[in-house]
Protein backbone atom coordinates (compact mmCIF):
# COMPACT_ATOMS: atom_id res chain seq x y z
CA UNK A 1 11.51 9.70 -61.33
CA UNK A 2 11.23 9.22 -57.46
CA UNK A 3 11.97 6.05 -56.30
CA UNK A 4 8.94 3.37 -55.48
CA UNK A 5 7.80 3.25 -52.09
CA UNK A 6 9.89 0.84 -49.53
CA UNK A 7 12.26 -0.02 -52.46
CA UNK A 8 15.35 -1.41 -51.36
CA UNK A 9 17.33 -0.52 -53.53
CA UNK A 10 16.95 3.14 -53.06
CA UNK A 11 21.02 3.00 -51.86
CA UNK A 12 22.31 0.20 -53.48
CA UNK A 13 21.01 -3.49 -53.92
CA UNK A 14 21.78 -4.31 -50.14
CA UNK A 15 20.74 -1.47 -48.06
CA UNK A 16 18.46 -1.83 -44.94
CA UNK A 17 15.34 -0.29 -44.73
CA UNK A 18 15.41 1.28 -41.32
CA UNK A 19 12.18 1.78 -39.46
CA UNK A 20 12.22 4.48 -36.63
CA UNK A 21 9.74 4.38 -33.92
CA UNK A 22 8.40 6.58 -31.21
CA UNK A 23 10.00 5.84 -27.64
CA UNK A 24 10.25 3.99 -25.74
CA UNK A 25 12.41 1.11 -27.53
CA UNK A 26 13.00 -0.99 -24.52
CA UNK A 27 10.59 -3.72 -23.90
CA UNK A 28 9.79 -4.52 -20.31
CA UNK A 29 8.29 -8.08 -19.74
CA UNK A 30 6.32 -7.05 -16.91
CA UNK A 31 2.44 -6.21 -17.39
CA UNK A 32 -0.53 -5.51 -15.43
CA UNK A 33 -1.74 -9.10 -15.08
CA UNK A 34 1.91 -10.04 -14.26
CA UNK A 35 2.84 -7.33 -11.21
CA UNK A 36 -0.77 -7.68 -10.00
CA UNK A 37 -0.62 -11.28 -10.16
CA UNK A 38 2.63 -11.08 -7.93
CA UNK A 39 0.93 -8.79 -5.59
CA UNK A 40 -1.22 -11.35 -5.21
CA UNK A 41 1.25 -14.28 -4.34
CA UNK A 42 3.11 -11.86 -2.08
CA UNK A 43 0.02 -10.92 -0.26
CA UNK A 44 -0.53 -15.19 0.43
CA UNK A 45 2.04 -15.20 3.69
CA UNK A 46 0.33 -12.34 5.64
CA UNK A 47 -3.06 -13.60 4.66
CA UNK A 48 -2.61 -17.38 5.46
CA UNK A 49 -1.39 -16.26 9.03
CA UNK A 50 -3.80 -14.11 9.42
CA UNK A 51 -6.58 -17.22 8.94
CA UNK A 52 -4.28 -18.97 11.12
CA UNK A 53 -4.31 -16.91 13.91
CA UNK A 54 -7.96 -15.20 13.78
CA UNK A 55 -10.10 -18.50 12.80
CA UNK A 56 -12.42 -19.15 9.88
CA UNK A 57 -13.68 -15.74 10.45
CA UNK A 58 -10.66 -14.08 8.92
CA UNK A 59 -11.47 -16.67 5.76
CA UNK A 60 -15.02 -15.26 5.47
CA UNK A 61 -13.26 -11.75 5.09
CA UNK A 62 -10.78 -12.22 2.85
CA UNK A 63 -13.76 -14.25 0.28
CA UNK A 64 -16.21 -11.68 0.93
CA UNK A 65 -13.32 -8.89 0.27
CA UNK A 66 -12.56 -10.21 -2.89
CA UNK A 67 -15.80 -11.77 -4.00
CA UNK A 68 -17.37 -8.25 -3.64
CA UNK A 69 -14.66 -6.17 -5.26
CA UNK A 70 -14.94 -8.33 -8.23
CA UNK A 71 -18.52 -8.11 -8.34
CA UNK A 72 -18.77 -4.68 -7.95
CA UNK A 73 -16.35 -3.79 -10.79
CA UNK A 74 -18.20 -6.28 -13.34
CA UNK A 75 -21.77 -4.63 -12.54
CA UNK A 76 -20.11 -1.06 -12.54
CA UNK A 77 -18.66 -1.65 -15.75
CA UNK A 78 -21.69 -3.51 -17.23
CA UNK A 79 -23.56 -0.62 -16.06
CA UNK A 80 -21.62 1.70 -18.20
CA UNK A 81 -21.19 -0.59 -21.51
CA UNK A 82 -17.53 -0.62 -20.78
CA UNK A 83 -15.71 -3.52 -21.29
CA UNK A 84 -14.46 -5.90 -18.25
CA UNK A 85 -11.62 -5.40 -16.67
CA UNK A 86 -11.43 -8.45 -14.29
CA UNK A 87 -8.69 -10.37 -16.25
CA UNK A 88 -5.82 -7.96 -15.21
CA UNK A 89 -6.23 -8.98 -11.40
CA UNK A 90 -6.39 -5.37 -10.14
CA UNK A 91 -9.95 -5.93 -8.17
CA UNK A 92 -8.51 -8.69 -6.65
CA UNK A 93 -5.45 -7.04 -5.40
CA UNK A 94 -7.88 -4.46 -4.32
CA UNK A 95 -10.16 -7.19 -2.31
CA UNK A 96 -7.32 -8.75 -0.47
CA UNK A 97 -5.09 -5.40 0.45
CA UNK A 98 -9.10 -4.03 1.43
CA UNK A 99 -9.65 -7.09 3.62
CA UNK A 100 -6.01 -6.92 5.29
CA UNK A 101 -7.31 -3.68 6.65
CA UNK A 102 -10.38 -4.96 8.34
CA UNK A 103 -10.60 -6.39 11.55
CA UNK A 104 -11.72 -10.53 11.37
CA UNK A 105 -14.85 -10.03 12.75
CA UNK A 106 -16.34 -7.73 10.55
CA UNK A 107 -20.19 -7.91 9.08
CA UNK A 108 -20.36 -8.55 5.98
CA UNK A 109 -22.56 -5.46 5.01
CA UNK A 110 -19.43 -3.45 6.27
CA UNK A 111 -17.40 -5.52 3.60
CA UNK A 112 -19.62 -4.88 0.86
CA UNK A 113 -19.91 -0.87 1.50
CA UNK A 114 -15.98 -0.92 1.88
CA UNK A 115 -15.58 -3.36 -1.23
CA UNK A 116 -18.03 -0.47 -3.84
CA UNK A 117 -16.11 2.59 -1.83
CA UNK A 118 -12.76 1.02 -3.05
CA UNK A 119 -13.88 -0.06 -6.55
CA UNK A 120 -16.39 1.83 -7.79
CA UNK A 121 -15.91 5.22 -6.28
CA UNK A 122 -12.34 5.53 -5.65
CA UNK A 123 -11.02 3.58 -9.12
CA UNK A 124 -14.03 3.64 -11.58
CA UNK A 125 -15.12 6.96 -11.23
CA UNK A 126 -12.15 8.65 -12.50
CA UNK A 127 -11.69 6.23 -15.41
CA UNK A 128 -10.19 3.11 -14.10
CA UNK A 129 -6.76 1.55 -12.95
CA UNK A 130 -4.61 3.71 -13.50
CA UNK A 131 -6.11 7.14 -13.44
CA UNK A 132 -7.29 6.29 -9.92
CA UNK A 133 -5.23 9.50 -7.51
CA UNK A 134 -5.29 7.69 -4.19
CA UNK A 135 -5.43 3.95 -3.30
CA UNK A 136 -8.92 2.38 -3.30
CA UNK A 137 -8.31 -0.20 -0.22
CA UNK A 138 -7.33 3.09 2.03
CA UNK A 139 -10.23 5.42 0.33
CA UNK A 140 -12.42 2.68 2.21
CA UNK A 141 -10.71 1.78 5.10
CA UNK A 142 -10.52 5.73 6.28
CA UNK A 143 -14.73 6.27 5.07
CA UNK A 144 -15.21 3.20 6.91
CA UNK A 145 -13.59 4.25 9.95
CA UNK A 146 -14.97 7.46 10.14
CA UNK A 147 -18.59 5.89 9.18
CA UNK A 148 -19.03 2.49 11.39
CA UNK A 149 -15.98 3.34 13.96
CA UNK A 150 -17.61 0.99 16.51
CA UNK A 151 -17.39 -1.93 13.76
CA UNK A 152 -13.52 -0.54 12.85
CA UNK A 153 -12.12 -0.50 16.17
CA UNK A 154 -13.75 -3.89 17.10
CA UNK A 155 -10.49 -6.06 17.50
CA UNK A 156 -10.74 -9.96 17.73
CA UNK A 157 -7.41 -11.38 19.77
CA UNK A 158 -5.80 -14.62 17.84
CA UNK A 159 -7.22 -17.59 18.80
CA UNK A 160 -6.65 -20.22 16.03
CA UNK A 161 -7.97 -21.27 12.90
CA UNK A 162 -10.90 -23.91 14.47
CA UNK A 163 -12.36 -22.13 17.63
CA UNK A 164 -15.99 -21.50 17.60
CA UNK A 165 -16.93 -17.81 16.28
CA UNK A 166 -17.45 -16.03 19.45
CA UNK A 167 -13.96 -14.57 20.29
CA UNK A 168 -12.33 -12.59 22.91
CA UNK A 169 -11.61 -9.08 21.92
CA UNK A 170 -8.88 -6.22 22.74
CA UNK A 171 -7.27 -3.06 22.44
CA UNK A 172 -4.31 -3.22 19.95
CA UNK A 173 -0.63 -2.30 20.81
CA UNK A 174 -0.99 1.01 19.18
CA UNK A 175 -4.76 1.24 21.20
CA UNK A 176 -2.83 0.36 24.14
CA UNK A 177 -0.63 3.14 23.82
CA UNK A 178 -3.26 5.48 23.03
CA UNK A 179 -5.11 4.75 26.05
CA UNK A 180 -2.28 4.95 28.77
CA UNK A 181 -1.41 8.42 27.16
CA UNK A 182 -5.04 9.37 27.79
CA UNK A 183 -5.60 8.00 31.18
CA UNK A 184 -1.81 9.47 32.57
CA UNK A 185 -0.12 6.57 32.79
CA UNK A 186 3.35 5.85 31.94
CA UNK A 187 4.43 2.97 29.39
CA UNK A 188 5.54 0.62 33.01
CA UNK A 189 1.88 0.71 33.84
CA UNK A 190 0.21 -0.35 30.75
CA UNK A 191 0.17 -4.11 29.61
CA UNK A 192 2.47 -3.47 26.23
CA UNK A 193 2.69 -6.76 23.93
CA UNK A 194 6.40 -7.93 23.92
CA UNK A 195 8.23 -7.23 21.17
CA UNK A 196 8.59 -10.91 19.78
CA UNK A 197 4.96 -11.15 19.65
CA UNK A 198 4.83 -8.38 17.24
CA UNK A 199 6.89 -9.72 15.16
CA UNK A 200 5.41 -12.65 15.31
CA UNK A 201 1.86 -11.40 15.10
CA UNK A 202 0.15 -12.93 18.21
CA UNK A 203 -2.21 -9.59 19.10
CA UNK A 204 -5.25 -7.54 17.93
CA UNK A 205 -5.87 -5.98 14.93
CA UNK A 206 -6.78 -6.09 11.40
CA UNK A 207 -5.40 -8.85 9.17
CA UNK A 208 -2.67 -6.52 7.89
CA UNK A 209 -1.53 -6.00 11.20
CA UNK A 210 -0.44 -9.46 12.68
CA UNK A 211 2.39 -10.65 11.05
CA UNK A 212 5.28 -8.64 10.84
CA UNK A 213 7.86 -11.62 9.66
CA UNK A 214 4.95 -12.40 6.93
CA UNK A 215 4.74 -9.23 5.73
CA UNK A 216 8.52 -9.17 5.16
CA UNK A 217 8.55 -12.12 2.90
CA UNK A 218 5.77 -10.96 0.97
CA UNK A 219 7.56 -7.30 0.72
CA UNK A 220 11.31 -9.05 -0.43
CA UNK A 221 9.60 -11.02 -2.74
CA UNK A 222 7.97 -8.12 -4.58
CA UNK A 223 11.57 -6.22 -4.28
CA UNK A 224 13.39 -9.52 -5.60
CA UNK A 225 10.74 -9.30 -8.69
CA UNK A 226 11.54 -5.54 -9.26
CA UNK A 227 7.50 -4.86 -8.85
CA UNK A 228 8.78 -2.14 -6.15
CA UNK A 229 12.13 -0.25 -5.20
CA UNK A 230 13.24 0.33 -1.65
CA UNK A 231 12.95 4.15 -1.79
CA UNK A 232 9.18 4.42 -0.58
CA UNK A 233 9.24 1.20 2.26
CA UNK A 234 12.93 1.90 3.82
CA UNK A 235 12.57 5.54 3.87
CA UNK A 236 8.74 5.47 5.45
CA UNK A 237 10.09 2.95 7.73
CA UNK A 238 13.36 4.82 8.90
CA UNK A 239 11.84 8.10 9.21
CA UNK A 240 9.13 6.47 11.84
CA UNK A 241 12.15 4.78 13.92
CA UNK A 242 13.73 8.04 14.02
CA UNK A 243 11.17 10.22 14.89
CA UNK A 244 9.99 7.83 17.52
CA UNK A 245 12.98 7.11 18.37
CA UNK A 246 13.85 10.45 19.40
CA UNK A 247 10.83 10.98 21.35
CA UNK A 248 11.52 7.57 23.37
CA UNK A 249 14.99 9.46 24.09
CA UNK A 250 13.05 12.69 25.38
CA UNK A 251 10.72 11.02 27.34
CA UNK A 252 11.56 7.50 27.34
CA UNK A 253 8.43 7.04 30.24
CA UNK A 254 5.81 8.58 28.23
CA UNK A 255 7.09 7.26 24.23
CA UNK A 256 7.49 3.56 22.87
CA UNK A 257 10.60 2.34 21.80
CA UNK A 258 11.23 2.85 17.58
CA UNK A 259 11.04 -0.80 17.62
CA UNK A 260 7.49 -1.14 19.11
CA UNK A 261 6.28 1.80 16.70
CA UNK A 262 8.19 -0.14 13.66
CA UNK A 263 6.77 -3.92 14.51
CA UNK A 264 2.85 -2.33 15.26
CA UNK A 265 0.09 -1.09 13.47
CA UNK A 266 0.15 -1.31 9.85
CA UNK A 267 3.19 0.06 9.03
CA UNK A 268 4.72 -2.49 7.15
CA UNK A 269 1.49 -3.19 5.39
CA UNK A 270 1.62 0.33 4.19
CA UNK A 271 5.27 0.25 3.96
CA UNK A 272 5.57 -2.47 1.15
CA UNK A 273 2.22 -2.77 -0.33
CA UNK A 274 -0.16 0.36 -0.25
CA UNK A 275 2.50 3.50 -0.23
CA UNK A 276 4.59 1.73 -3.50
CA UNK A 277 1.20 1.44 -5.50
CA UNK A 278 2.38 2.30 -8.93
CA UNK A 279 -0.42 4.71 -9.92
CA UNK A 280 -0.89 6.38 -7.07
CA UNK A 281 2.90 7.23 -6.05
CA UNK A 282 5.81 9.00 -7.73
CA UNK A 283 7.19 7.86 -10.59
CA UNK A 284 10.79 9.49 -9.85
CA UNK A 285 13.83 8.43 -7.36
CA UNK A 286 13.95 11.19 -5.67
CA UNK A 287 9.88 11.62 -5.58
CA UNK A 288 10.24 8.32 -3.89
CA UNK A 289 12.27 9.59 -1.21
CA UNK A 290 9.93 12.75 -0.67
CA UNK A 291 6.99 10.51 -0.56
CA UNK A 292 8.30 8.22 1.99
CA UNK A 293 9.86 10.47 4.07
CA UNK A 294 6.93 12.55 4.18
CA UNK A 295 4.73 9.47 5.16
CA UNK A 296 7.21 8.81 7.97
CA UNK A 297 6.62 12.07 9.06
CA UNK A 298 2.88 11.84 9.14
CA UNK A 299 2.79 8.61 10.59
CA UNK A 300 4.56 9.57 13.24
CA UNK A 301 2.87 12.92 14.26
CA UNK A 302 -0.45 11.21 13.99
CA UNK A 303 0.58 8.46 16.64
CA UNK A 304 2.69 10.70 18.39
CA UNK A 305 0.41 13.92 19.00
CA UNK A 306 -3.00 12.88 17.02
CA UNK A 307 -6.43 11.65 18.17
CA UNK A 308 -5.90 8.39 16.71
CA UNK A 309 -3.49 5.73 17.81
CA UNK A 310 -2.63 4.71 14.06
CA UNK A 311 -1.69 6.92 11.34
CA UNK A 312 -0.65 5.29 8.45
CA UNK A 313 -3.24 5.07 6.16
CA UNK A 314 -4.00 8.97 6.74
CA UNK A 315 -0.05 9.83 6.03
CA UNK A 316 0.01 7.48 2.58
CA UNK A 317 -3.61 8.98 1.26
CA UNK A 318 -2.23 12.71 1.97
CA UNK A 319 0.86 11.73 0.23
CA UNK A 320 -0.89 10.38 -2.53
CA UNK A 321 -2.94 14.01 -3.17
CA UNK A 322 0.72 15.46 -2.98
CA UNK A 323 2.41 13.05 -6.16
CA UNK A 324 1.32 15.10 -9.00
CA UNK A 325 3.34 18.39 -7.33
CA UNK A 326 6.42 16.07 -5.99
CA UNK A 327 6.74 14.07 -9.69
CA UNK A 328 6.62 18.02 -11.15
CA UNK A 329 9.52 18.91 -9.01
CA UNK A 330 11.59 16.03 -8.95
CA UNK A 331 11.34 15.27 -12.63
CA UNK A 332 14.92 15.21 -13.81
CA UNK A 333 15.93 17.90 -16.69
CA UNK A 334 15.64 16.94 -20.18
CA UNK A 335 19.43 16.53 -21.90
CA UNK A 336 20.35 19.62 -23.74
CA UNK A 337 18.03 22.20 -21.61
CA UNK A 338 19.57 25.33 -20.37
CA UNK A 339 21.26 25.11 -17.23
CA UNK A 340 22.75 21.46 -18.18
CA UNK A 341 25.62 22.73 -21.12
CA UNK A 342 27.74 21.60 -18.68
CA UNK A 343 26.94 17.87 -19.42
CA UNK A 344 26.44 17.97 -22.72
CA UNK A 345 28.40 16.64 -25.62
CA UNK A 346 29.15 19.46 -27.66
CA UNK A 347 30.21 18.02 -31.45
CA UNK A 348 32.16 19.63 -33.90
């Protein structure tokens, strides 16, 4: 007679019952709520700045970001009888890497058409976080600037978190470049911002833009948590300082310094906190590389050669239609197919 099922004593009085499982069999502590919840607290350098240098205004943004990101996911998914997905902190994320994108004096309608372009039709639409192909905060930032470009390219200069609304506004250092290249001037004729203020973030642009020195300590916190590797940020970044680089060695009259291209725009924003998004980038080491390299690259030609004087969020959203073909290709061989004998264990 067969033995009973789970009987221990199928081999003996003090055998183990062995349960197998189906991979993987190595728990990670991280979750969603966790690594978005991170995000988050990385995101609170670069966004308190930001309110410090560009005034309550900057405040209003950020709530209004957030405030209708969340609001726009709870309707869309009430709408559909789905259940909420507000807990895991994702349309929050969303709202505050949306708003560091925006310049501080934006209307609020423009928030709330860039807050249901990120949520609803660039995340819910295909199914949620997670099965969203490009990021949601540069979905709407690029409809946004191709829609209301007066409202986009509107850039308030810093002037402190208590000054009365009205504000002085100004090209930014990338705009700056942009326009001497267009009116024939060289780079000893137009009004560049130094480099320390870069870094520091005193000069126009969005909230994402200011800070450089913020944006670092958010990024090394997120690398010290193991939400992100270096592959994507340190290749995007080198590839931009050598590409500009070498066209500040061609024509050193004409082309920034790699430093000024490094320290402007939103380059480290993109760097650090939009190009590593976990869905929408590749999952392998060496897609990583491809991925950031190939940002670099499109960064670079875009500011270089393009129409407009900032290219990142163009380079990481093309990049982003590319992952599906550069995780195919860069997937590493399974152990024991043909072409690896060499590296197997053969027993005897």
């Amino acid at each position: 007679m067969p033995p009973a099922k789970n009987d221990r004593s199928i081999d003996g009085p003090d055998s183990l019952v062995l349960l197998v499982s189906s991979s993987p069999h190595i728990h990670e502590p991280l979750d969603t709520k966790t690594i978005m919840r991170s995000v988050v607290l990385s995101l609170c350098p670069a966004t308190l700045v930001g309110i410090a240098f560009f005034g309550i205004d900057a405040l209003r943004v950020v709530l209004l970001s957030v405030g209708f990101c969340l609001l726009s996911e709870w309707l869309f998914l009430k709408a559909m009888r789905r259940p909420s997905t507000l807990s895991d902190w994702s349309a929050a994320v969303t709202g505050i890497l949306l708003a560091m994108n925006l310049p501080s004096g934006s209307p609020w309608w423009l928030v709330l058409v860039g807050a249901f372009i990120a949520v609803v039709l660039a995340k819910q639409v295909y199914g949620g976080l997670g099965r969203n192909p490009f990021n949601p905060a540069l979905v709407a930032r690029v409809f946004l600037l191709v829609a209301f470009p007066a409202q986009m390219t509107t850039w308030v200069l810093p002037r402190g978190p208590w000054t009365p609304l009205d504000a002085t506004t100004g090209a930014t250092p990338l705009g700056v470049l942009e326009k001497a290249a267009g009116a024939g001037r060289t780079l000893a004729e137009a009004d560049l911002t130094p480099l320390w203020k870069l870094f520091v973030g005193m000069h126009g642009g969005s909230l994402g833009e200011v800070s450089v020195v913020a944006l670092l300590l958010g990024g090394g916190f997120l690398l010290f948590r193991g939400i992100i590797r270096w592959y994507i940020p340190i290749s995007f970044i080198f590839v931009v300082f050598a590409v500009t680089g070498v066209a500040h060695w061609l024509a050193p009259e004409r082309c920034a310094s790699p430093f000024y291209h490094v320290l402007s725009g939103g380059l480290i924003l993109g760097a650090f906190f939009m190009a590593t998004d976990l869905v929408t980038s590749p999952v392998t080491l060496k897609g990583m590389l491809v991925f950031g390299v190939g940002c670099g690259l499109i960064t670079s030609a875009i500011r270089l050669w393009g129409g407009y004087p900032e290219g990142v969020s163009f380079s990481i959203l093309l990049m982003n239609g590319a992952t599906p073909l550069i995780d195919r290709y860069t997937k590493p061989r399974v152990f024991g197919e043909p072409g690896r004998l060499d590296k197997e264990v053969v027993w005897s």
